[in-house]
C-alpha atoms as a PDB file:
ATOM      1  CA  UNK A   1     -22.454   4.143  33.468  1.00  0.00           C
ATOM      2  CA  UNK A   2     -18.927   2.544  33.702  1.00  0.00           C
ATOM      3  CA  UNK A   3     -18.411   3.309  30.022  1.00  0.00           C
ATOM      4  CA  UNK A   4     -18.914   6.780  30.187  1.00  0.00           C
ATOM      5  CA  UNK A   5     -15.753   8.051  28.788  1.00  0.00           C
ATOM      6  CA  UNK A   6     -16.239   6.135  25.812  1.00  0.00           C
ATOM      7  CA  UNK A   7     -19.895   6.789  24.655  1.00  0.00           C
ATOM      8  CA  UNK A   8     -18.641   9.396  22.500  1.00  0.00           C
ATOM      9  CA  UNK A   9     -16.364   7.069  20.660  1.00  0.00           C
ATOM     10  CA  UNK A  10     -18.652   3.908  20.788  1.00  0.00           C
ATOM     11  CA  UNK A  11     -21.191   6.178  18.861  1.00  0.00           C
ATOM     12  CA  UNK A  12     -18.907   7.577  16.759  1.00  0.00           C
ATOM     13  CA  UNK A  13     -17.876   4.033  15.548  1.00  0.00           C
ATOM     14  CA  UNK A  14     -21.412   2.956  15.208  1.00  0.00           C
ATOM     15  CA  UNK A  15     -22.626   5.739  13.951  1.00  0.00           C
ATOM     16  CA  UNK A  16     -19.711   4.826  10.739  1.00  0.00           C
ATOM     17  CA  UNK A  17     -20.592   1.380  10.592  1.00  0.00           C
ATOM     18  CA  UNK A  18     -23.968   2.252   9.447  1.00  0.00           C
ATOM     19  CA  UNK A  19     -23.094   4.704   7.257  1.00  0.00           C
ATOM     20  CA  UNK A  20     -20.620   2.679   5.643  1.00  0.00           C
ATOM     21  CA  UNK A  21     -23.046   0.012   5.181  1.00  0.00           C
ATOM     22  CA  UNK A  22     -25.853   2.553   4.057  1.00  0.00           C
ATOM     23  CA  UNK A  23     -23.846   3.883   1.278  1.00  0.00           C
ATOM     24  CA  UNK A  24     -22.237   0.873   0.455  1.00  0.00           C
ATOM     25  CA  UNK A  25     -25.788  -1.133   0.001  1.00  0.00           C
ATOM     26  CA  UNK A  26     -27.568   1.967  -1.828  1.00  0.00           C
ATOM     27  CA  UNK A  27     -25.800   1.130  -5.545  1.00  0.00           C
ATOM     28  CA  UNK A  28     -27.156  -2.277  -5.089  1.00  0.00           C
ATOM     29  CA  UNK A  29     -30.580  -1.764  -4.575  1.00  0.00           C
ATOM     30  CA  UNK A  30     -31.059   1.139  -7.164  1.00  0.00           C
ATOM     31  CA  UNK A  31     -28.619  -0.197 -10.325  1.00  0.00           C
ATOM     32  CA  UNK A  32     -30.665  -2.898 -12.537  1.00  0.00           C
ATOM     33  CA  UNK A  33     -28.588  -5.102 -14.623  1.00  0.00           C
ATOM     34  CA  UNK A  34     -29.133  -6.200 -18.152  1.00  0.00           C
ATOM     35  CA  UNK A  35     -27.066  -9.282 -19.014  1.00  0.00           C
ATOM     36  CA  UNK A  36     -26.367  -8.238 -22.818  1.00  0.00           C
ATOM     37  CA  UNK A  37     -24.430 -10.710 -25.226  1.00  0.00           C
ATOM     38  CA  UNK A  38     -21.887  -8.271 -26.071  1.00  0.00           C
ATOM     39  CA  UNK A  39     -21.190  -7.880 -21.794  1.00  0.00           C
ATOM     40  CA  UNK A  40     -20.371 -11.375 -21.654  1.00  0.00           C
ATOM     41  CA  UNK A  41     -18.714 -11.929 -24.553  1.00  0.00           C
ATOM     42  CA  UNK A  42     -14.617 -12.660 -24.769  1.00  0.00           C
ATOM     43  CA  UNK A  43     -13.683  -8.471 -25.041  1.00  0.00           C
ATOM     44  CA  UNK A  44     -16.044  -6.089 -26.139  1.00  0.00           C
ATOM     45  CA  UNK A  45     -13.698  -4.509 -28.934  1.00  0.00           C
ATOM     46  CA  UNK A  46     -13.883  -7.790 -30.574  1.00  0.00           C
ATOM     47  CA  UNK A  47     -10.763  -9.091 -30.342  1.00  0.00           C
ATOM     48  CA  UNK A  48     -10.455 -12.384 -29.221  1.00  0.00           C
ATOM     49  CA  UNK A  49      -7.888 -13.551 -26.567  1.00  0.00           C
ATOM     50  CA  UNK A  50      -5.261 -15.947 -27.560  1.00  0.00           C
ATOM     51  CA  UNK A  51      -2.588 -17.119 -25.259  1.00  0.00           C
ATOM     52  CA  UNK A  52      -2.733 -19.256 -21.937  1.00  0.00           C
ATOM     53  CA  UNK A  53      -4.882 -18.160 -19.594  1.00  0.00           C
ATOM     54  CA  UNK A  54      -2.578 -18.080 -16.840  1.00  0.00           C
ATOM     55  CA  UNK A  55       0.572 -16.594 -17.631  1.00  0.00           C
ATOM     56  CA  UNK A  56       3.711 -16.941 -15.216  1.00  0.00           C
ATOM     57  CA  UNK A  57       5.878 -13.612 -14.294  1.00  0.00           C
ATOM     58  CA  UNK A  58       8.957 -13.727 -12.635  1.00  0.00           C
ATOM     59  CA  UNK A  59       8.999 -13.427  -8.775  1.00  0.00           C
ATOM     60  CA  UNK A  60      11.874 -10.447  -9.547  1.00  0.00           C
ATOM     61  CA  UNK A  61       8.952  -8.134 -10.206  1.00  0.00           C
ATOM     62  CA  UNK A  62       6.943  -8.729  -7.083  1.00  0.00           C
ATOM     63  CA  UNK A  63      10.011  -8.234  -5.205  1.00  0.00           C
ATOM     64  CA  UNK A  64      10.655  -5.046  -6.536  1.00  0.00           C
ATOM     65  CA  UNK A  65       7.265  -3.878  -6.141  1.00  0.00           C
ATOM     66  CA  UNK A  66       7.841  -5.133  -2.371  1.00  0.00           C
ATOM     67  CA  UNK A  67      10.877  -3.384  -1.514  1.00  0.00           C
ATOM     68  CA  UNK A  68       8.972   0.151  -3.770  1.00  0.00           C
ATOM     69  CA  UNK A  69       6.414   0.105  -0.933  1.00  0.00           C
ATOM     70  CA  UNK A  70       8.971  -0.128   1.788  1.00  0.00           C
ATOM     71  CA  UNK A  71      11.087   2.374   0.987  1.00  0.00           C
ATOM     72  CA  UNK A  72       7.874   4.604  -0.105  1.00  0.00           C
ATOM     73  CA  UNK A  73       6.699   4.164   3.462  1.00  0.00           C
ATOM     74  CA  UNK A  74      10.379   5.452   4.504  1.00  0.00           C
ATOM     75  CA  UNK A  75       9.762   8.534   2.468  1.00  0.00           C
ATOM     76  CA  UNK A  76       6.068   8.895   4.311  1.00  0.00           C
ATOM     77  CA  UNK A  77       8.400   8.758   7.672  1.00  0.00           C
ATOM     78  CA  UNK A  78      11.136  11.029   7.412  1.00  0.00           C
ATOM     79  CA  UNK A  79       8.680  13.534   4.947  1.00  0.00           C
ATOM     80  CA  UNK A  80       7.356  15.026   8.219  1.00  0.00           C
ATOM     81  CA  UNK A  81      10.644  14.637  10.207  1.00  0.00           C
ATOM     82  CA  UNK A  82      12.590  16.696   7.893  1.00  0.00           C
ATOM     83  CA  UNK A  83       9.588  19.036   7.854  1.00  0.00           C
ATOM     84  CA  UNK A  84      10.073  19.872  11.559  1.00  0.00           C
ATOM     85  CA  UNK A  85      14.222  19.224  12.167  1.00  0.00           C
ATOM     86  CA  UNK A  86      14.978  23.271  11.971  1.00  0.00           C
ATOM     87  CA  UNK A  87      12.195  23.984  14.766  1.00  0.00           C
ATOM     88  CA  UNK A  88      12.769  20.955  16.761  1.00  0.00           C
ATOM     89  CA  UNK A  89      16.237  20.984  16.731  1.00  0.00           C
ATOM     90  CA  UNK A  90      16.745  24.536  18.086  1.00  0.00           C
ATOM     91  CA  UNK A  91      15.010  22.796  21.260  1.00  0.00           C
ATOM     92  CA  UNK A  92      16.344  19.600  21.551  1.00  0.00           C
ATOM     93  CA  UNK A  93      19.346  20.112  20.148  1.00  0.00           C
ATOM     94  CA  UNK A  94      21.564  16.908  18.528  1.00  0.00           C
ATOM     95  CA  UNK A  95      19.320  14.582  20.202  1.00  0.00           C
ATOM     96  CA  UNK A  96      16.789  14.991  17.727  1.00  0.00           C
ATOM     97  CA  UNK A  97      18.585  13.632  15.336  1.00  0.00           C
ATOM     98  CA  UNK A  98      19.689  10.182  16.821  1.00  0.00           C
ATOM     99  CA  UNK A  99      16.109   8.855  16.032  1.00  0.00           C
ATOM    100  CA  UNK A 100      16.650   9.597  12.675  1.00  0.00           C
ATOM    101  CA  UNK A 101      19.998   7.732  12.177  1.00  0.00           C
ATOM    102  CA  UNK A 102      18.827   5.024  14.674  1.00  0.00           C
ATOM    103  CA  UNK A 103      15.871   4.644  11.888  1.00  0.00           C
ATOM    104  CA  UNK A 104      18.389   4.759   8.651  1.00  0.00           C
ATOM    105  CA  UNK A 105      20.637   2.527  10.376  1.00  0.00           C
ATOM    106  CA  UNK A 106      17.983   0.040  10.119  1.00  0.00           C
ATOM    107  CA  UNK A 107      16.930   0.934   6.823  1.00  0.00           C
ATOM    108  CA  UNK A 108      20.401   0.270   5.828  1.00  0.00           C
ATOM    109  CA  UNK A 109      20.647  -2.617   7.167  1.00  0.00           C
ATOM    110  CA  UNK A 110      17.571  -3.716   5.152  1.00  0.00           C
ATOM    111  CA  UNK A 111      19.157  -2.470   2.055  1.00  0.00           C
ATOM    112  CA  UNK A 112      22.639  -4.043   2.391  1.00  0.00           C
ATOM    113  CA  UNK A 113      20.555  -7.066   3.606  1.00  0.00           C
ATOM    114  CA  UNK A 114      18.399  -7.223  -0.178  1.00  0.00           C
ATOM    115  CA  UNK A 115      21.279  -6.515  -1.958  1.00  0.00           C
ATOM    116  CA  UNK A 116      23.719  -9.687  -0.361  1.00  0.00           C
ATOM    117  CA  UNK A 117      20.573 -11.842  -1.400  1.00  0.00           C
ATOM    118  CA  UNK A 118      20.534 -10.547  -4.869  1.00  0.00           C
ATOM    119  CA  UNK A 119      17.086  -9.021  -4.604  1.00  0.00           C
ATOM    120  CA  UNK A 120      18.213  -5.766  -6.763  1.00  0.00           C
ATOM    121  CA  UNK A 121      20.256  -8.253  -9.307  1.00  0.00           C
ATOM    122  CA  UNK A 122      18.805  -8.158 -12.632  1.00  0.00           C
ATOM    123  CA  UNK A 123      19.108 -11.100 -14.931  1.00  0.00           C
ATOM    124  CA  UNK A 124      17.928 -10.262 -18.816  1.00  0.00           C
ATOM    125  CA  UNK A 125      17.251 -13.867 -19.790  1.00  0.00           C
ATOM    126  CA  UNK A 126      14.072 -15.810 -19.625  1.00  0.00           C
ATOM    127  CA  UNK A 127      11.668 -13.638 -17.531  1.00  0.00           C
ATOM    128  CA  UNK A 128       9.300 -16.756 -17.322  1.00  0.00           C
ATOM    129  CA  UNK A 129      11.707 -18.871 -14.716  1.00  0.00           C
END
């Protein structure tokens, strides 16, 4: 068979597909669902809402949640790198280390980059803009 290298993996995969879909489709057919009044009603503690519906936040707090998750993910990179510089770098010497600056030259960059367009700028006025 031409595939023959790959019957491991292609059962592997299909072997998780229906397992995935087996364990996802098992709550549905064995939960039951009452529709009550007090499930449907505004908030079941009785309080009701009051307010718009829709309320408008400032794009300043998406952007920070943004640039969280980018420099999180920098952490997740250099986490394992700094994990393994004192073995590595007995071996390879200072070479090991230009990846690393290459990589937070970049994330500089980035940084200096959010900070000319006034990303990190805080403005304590009318958060509904």
């Amino acid at each position: 068979m031409i595939f023959s290298d790959y019957n491991f993996a292609l059962v592997y995969f299909f072997g998780i597909l229906i397992f995935s879909f087996v364990f996802a489709s098992i709550p549905f057919f064995l939960s039951y669902s009452v529709i009550k009044q007090e499930k449907i009603s505004a908030y079941e503690c009785g309080v009701e809402p009051f307010g718009q519906l829709f309320q408008f936040f400032n794009i300043q707090f998406f952007l920070v949640a943004i640039l969280f998750l980018i420099f999180d993910l920098e952490i997740v990179y250099l986490l394992p790198w700094a994990a393994t510089a004192a073995q590595f770098s007995k071996i390879y010497g200072i070479l090991y280390f230009i990846p690393f600056y290459c990589f937070m030259f970049f994330m500089l960059i980035g940084y200096v980059f959010e900070w000319s367009q006034g990303v990190l700028n805080w403005t304590f006025g009318n958060l509904t803009d």
